[in-house]
Protein backbone atom coordinates (compact mmCIF):
# COMPACT_ATOMS: atom_id res chain seq x y z
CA UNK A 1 0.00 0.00 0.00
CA UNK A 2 1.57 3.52 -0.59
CA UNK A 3 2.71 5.79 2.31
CA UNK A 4 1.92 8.57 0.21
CA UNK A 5 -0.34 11.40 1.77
CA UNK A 6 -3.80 11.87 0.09
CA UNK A 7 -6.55 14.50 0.17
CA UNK A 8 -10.13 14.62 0.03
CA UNK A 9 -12.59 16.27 -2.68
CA UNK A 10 -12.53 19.19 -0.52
CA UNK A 11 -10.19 21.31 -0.69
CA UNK A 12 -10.81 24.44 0.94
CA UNK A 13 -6.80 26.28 0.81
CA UNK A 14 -6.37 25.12 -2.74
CA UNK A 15 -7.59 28.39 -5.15
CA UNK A 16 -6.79 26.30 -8.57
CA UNK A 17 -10.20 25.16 -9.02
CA UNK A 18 -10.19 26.14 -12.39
CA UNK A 19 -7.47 25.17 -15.37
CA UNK A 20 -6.78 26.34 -19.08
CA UNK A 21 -5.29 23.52 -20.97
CA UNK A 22 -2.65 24.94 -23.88
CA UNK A 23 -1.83 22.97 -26.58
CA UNK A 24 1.05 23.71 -29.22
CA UNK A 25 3.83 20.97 -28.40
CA UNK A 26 4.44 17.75 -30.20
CA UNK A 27 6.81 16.20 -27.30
CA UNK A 28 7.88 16.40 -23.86
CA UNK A 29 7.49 20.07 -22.47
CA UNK A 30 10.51 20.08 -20.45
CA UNK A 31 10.99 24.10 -19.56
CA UNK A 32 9.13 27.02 -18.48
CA UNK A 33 10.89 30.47 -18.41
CA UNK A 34 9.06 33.97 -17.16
CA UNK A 35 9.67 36.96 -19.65
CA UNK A 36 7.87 39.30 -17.47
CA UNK A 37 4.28 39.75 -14.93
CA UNK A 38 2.17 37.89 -18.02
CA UNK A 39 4.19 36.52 -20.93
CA UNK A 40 6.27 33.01 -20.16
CA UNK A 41 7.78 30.84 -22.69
CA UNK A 42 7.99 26.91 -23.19
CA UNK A 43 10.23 24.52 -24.97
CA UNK A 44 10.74 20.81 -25.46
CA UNK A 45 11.79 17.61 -26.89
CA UNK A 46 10.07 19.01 -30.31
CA UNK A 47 12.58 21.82 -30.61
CA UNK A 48 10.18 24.20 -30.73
CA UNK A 49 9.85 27.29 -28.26
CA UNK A 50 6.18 28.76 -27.65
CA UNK A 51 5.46 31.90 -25.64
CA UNK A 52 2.47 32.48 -24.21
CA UNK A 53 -0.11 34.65 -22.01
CA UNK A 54 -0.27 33.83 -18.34
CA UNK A 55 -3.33 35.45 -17.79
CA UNK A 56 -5.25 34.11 -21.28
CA UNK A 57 -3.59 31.32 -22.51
CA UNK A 58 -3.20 32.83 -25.68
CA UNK A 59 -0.10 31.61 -27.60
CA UNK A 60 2.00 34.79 -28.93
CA UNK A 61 4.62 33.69 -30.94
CA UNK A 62 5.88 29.84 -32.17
CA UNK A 63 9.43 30.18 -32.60
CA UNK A 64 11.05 27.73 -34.95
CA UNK A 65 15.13 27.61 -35.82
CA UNK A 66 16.27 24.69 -33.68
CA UNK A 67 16.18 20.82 -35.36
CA UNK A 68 17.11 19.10 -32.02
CA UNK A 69 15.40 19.37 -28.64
CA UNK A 70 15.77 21.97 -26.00
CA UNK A 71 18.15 21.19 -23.81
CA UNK A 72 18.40 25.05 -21.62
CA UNK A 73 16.50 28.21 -21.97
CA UNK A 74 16.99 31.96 -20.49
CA UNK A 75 15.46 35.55 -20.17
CA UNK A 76 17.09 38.42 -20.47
CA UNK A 77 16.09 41.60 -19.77
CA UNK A 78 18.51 43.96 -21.84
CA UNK A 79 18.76 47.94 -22.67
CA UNK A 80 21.50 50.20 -23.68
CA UNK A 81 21.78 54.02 -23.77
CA UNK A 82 20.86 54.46 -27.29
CA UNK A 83 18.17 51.75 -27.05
CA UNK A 84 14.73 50.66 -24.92
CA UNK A 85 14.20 48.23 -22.84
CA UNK A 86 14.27 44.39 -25.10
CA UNK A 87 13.44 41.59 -23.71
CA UNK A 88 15.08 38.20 -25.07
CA UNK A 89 15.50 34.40 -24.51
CA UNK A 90 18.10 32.79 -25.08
CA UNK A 91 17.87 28.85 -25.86
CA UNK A 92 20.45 25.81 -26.19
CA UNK A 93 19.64 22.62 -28.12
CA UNK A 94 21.14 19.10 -29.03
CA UNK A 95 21.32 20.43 -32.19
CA UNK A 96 24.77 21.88 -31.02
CA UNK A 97 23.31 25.45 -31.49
CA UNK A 98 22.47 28.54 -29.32
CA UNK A 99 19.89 31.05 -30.68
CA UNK A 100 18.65 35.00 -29.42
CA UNK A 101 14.82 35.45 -29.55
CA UNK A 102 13.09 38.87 -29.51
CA UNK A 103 10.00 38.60 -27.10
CA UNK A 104 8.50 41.33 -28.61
CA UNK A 105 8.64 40.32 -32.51
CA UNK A 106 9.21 36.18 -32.14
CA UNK A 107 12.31 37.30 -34.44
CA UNK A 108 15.48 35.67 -34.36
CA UNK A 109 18.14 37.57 -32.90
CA UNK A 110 21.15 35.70 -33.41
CA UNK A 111 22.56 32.29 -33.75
CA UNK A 112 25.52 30.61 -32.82
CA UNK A 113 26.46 27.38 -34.36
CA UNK A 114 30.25 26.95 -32.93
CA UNK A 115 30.05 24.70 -30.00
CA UNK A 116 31.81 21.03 -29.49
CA UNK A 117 29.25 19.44 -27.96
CA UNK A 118 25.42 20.13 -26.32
CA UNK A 119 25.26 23.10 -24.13
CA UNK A 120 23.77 22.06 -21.04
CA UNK A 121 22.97 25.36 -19.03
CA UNK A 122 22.80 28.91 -19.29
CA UNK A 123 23.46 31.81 -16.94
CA UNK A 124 23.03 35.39 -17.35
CA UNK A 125 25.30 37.92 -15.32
CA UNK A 126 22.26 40.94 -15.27
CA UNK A 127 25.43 43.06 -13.22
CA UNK A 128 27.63 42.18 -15.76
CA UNK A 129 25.68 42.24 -18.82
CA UNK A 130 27.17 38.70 -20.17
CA UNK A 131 25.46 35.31 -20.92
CA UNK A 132 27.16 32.06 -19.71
CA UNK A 133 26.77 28.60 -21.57
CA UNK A 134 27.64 25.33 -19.63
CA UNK A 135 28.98 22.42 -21.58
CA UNK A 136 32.49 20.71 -22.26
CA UNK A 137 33.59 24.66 -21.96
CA UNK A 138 32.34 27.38 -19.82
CA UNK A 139 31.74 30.25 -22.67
CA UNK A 140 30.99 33.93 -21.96
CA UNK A 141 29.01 35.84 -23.82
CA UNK A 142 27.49 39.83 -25.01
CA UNK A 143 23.67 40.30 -25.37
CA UNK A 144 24.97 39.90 -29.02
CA UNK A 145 26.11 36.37 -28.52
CA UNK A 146 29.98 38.02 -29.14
CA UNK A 147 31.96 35.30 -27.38
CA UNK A 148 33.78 37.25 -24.99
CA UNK A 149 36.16 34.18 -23.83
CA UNK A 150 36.07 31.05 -23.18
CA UNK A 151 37.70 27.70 -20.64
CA UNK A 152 39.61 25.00 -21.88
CA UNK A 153 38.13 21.96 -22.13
CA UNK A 154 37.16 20.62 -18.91
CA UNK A 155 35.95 17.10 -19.00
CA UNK A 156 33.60 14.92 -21.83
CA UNK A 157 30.75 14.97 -19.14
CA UNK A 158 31.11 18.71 -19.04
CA UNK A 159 29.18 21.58 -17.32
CA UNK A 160 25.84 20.03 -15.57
CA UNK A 161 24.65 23.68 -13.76
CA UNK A 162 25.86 26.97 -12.91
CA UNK A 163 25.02 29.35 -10.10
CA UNK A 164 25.98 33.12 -10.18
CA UNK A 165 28.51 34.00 -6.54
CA UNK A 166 29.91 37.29 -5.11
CA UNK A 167 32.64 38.92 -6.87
CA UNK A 168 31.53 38.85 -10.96
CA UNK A 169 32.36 34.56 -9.63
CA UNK A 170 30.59 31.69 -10.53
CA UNK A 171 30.12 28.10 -9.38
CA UNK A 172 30.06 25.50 -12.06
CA UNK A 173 28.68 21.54 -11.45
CA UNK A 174 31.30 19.11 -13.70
CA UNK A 175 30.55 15.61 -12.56
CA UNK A 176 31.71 15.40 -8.66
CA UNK A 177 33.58 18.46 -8.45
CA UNK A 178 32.28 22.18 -8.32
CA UNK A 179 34.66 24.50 -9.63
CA UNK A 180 34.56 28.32 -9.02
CA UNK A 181 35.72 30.62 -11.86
CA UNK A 182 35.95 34.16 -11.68
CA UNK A 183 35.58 36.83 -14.02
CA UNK A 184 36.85 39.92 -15.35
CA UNK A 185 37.02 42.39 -17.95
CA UNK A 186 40.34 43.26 -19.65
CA UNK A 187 41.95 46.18 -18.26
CA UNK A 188 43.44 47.43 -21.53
CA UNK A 189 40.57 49.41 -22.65
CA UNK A 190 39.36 46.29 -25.21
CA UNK A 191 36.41 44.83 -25.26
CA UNK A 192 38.18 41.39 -24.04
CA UNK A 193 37.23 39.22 -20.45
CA UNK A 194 39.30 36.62 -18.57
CA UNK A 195 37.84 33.61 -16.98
CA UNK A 196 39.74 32.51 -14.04
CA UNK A 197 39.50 29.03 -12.31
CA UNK A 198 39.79 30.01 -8.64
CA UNK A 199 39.04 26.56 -6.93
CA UNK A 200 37.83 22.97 -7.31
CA UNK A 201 35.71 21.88 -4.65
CA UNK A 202 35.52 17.76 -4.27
CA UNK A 203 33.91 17.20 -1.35
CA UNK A 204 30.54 15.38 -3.20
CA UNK A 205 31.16 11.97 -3.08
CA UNK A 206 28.79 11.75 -6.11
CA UNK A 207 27.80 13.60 -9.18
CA UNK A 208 26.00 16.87 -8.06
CA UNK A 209 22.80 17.17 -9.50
CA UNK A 210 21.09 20.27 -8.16
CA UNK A 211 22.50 24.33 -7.02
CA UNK A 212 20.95 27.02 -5.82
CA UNK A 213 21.86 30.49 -4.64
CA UNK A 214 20.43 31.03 -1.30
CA UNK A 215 22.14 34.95 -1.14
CA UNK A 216 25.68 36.82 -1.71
CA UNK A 217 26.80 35.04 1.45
CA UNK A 218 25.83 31.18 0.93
CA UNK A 219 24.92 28.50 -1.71
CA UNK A 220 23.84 24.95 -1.67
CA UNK A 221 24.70 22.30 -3.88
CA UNK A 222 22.98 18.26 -3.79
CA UNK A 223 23.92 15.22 -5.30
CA UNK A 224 22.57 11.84 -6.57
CA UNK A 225 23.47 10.22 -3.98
CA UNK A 226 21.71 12.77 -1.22
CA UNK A 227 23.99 14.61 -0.21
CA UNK A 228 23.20 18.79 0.52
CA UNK A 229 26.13 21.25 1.43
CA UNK A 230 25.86 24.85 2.20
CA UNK A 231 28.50 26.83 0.91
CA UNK A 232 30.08 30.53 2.16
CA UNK A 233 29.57 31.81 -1.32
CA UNK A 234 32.33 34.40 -0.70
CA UNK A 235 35.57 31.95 0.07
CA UNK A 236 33.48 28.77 -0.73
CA UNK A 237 34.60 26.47 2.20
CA UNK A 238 32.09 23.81 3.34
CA UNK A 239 29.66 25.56 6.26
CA UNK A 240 27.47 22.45 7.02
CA UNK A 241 26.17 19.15 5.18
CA UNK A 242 23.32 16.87 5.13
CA UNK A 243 23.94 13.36 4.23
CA UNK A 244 20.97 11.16 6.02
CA UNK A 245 17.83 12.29 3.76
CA UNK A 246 16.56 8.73 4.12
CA UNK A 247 17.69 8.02 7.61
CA UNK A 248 14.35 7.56 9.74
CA UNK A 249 16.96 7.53 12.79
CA UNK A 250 17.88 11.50 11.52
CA UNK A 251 14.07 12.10 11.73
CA UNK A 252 12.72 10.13 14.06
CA UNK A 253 9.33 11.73 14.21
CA UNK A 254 8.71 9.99 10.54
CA UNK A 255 7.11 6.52 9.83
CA UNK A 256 10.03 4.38 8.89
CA UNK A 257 9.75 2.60 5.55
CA UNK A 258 10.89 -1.16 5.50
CA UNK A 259 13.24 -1.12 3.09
CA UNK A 260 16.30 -3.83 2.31
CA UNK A 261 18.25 -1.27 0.42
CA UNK A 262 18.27 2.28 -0.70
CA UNK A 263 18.53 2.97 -4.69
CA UNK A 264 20.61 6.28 -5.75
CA UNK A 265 17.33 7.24 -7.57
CA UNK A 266 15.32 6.91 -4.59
CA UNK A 267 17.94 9.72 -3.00
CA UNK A 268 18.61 11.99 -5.55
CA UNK A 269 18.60 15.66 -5.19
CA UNK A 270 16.42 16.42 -7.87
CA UNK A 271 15.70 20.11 -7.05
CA UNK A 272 16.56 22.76 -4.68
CA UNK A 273 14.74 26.32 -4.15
CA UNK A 274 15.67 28.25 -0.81
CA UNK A 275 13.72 31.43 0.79
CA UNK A 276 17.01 32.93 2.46
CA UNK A 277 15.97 31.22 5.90
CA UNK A 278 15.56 27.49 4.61
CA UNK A 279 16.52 25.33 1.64
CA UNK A 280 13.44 22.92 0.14
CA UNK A 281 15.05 19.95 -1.16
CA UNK A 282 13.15 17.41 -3.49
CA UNK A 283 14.84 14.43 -2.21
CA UNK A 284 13.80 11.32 -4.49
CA UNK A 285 10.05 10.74 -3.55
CA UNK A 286 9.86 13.35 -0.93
CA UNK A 287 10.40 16.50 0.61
CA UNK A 288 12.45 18.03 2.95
CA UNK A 289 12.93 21.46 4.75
CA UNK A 290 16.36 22.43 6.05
CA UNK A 291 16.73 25.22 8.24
CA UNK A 292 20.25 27.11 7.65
CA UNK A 293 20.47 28.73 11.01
CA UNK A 294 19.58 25.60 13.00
CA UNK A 295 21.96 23.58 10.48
CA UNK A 296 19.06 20.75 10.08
CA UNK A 297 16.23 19.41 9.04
CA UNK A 298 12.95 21.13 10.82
CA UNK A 299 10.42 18.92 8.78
CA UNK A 300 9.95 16.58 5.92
CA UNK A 301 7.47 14.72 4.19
CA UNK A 302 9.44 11.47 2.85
CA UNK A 303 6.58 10.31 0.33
CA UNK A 304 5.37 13.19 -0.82
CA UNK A 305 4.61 11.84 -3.89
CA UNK A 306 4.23 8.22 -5.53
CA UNK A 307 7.62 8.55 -7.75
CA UNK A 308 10.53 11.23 -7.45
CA UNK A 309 9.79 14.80 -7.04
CA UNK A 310 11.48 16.59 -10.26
CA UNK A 311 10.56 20.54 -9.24
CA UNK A 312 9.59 22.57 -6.20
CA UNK A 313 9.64 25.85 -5.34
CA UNK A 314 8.38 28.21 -1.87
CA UNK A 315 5.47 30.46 -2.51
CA UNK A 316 4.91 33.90 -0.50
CA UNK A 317 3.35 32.35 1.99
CA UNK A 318 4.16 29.64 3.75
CA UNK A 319 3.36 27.26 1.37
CA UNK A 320 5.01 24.79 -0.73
CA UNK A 321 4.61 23.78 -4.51
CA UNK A 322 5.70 19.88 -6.05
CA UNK A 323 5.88 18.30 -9.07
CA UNK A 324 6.43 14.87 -9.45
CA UNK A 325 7.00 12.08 -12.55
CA UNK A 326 3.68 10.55 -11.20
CA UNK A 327 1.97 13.53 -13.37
CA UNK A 328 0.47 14.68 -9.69
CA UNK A 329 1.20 19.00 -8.79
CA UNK A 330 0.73 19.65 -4.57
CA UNK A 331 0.51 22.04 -2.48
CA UNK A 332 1.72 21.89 1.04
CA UNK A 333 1.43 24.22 3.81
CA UNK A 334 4.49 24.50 6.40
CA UNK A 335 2.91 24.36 10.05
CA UNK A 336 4.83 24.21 13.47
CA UNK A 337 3.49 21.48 15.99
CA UNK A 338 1.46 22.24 19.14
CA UNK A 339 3.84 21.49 21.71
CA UNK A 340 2.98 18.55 24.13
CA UNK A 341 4.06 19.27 27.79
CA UNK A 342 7.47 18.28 28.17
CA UNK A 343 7.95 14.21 28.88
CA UNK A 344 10.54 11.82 29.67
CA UNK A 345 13.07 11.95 26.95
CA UNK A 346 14.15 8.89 25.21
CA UNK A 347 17.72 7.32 25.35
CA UNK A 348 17.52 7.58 21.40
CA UNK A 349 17.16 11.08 21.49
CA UNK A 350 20.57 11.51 23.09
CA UNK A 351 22.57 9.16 20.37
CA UNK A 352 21.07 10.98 17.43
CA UNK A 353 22.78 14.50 19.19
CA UNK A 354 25.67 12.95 20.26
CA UNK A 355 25.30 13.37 23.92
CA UNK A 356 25.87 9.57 25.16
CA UNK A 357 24.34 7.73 28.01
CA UNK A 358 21.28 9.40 29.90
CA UNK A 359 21.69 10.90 32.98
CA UNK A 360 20.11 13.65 34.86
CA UNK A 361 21.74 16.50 33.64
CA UNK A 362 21.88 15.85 29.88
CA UNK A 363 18.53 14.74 30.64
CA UNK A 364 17.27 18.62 31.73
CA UNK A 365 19.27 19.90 28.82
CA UNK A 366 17.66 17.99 26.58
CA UNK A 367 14.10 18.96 27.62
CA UNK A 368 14.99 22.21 27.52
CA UNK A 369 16.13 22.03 24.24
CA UNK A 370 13.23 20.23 23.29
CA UNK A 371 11.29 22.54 24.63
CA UNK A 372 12.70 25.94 22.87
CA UNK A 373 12.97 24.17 19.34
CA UNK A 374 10.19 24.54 17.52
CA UNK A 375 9.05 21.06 15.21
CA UNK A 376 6.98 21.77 12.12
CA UNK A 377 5.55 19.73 9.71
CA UNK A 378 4.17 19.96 5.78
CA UNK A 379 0.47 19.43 5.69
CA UNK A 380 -1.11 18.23 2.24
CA UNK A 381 -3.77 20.92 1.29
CA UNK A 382 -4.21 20.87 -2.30
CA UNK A 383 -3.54 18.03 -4.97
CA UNK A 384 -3.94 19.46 -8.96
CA UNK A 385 -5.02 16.52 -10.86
CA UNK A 386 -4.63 17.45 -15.07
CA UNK A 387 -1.69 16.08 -16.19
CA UNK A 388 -1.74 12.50 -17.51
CA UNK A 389 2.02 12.21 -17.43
CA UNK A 390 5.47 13.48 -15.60
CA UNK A 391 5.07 16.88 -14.57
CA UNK A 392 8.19 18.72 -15.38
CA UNK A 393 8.27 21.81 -13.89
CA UNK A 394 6.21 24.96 -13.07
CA UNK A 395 5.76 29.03 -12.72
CA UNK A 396 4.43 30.48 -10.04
CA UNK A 397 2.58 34.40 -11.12
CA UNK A 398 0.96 35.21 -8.35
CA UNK A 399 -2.60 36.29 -8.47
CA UNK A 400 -2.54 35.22 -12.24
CA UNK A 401 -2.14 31.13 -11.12
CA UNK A 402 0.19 28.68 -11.88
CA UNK A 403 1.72 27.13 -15.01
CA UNK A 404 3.02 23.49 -15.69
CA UNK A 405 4.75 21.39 -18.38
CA UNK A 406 4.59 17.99 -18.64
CA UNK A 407 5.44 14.84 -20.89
CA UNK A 408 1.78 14.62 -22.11
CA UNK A 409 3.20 17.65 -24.64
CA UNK A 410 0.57 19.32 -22.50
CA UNK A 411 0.95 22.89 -20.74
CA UNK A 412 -1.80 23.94 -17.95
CA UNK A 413 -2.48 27.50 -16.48
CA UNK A 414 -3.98 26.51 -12.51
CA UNK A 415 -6.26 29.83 -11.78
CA UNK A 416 -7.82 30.62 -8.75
CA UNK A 417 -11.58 29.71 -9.34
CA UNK A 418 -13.09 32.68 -7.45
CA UNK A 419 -11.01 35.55 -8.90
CA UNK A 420 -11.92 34.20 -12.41
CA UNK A 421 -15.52 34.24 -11.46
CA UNK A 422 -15.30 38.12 -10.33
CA UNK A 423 -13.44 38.85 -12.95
CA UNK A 424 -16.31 37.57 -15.71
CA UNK A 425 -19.03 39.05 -13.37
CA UNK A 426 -17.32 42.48 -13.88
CA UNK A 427 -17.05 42.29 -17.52
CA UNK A 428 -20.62 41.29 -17.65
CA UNK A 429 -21.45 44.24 -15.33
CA UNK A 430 -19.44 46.46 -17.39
CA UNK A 431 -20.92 45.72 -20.64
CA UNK A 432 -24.64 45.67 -19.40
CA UNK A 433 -23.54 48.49 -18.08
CA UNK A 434 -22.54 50.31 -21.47
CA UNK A 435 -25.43 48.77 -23.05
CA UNK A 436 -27.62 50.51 -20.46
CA UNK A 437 -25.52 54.12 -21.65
CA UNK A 438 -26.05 53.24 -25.32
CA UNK A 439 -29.85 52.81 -24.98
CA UNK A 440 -30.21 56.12 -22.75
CA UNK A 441 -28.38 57.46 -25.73
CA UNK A 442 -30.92 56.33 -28.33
């Protein structure tokens, strides 16, 4: 029987009672990328990149030039002296290609066609005004896709992810190792840059699979094989680590699973988001919430879903957002725990800190720590049932709803059902009201 959490019909803190299904894909819709408060745009397996409306669902512009499938995609917010504000995407494909789209006209920008093998990731520097592009080389670029420079070649599994640090630095994901490169434009008055490798970073004991800039003082990296590290972003030593996702002895206030051995899928870091005071980790099937001050994990939900848990992300509030390969979308609420009067602690309390064997005075220490630490938990209040296959990934526009990809070729924009219903009632007020003027008229 599955562990995982379910919810009833009703479902009174979950506003997406009402969806707009967009069709334009002929494959896997693997990316979503905001342009600005009501324009996103999507690409896929197919090649093809679609932007839409958040608010309408009505499709813009279908942007054709790539022959392989996506593989990364950007926005970019540019504007020079001489010209207004342009917004552009920037997108990466097997095809060995990297192309500049024009939000405004669908037109292609530029296209770049030099590249070894498949960019995997892009970055843009907004402080810097560069692009980066993440594959057997780190490559830096202009607005105008100008290769400014470039890295040797680092290694044939190349450039997984990249994460922008302090200091014009960035931190780049090749296979176990995170490497930090800096840059830096020339100081002869051309229009040349140096990239600088700074460090190499091996403490992962396995390929790192997820990054995520918490602030300009600390990132987090996780890896296949669970582990999450919290970086000092400005001299990038090691400030704490989590390596016991699935541990029920770590978190003993969750129902252990019987299990004879752990897969590496079933511990992956698939995803990390992090609202400055906690990183959200989509840890295989679950989630978990680890606290950076407190250096732990404050609450977790280890089946949060019935197969791994590909994107999350913290709204406003304090609620949560998952995606998962079962095709299921969730919403989970982050509560603390009505504290019990204080009771006998157990002696498995005190090996899980470290203390030893019970005695009195650890014992009163441990109550009182007990006692001042708060214990939260995620509560399931709203389950969006639409997709029919792996939900990719999503975006989050506020009052406007929610929009998700998935590998039914299928994109859906989640609204809340009650502000669509004002919002038709006042149009339909609004015209009966200016038929009302127009008959006065007459």
């Amino acid at each position: 029987k599955s562990s995982v959490q379910t919810i009833g019909e009703e479902q009174i803190q979950n506003p997406y009672t009402e969806l707009l299904v967009l069709k334009g894909h002929q494959d896997i819709v693997r990316f979503l990328v905001q342009i600005d408060d009501c324009r996103f745009a999507s690409a896929g397996d197919d090649g093809i990149i679609i932007l839409w409306n958040a608010q309408t669902g009505e499709k813009l512009h279908e942007l054709h030039g790539h022959t392989h499938k996506i593989t990364a995609i950007a926005s970019f917010s540019s504007s020079d002296v001489t010209e207004e504000k342009t917004d552009l995407i920037i997108t990466a494909s097997a095809d060995r290609t990297v192309i500049v789209w024009d939000c405004t006209s669908g037109r292609q920008v530029q296209k770049v066609s030099c590249f070894h093998s498949t960019v995997k990731c892009l970055t843009v520097l907004q402080r810097l005004n560069v692009w980066l592009s993440g594959g057997s080389d780190l490559c830096v670029w202009n607005r105008k896709l100008d290769l400014l420079c470039k890295t040797s070649h680092l290694t044939d599994a190349g450039i997984s992810a990249l994460v922008e640090l302090p200091k014009n630095c960035v931190a780049a994901a090749v296979g176990k190792e995170l490497i930090i490169f800096r840059l830096s434009a020339s100081n002869n008055g051309s229009e040349g840059w140096n990239i600088l490798e700074v460090k190499r970073l091996v403490d992962h004991q396995d390929n790192i699979s997820s990054l995520v800039s918490v602030n300009d003082l600390t990132f987090v990296t996780g890896s296949h094989i669970g582990e999450l590290i919290v970086w000092d972003a400005l001299d990038c030593t090691k400030q704490a680590s989590e390596c016991n996702f699935w541990d029920s002895s770590v978190h003993p206030d969750v129902q252990p699973e019987i299990k004879l051995s752990q897969s590496p899928h079933e511990t992956s870091v698939q995803h990390l988001t992090s609202d400055e005071e906690c990183v959200f980790a989509a840890v295989g099937k679950g989630i978990y919430v680890y606290n950076l001050q407190m250096k732990r994990v404050i609450a977790c939900q280890r089946t949060a879903h019935d197969s791994s848990v590909l994107h999350i992300e913290k709204l406003p509030n304090r609620q949560l957002i998952s995606c998962s390969e079962d095709g299921s979308v969730r919403i989970w609420e982050l509560r603390e725990k009505q504290q019990l009067p204080a009771e006998p602690v157990p002696t498995g309390f005190f090996n899980m800190w470290g203390f030893g064997r019970a005695n009195k005075q650890v014992n009163q220490a441990a109550k009182k720590m007990q006692e001042n630490t708060p214990v939260y938990f995620l509560e399931l209040v709203g389950d969006l049932i639409g997709h029919s296959s792996a939900v990719q990934m999503f975006l989050y526009f506020g009052e406007l709803g929610l929009a998700t990809c998935s590998a039914d070729h299928l994109i859906i924009l989640w609204k809340d059902g009650e502000r669509e219903s004002s919002l038709r009632s006042l149009t339909l007020f609004k015209k009966l009201a200016q038929s009302g003027d127009l008959q006065l008229k007459l």
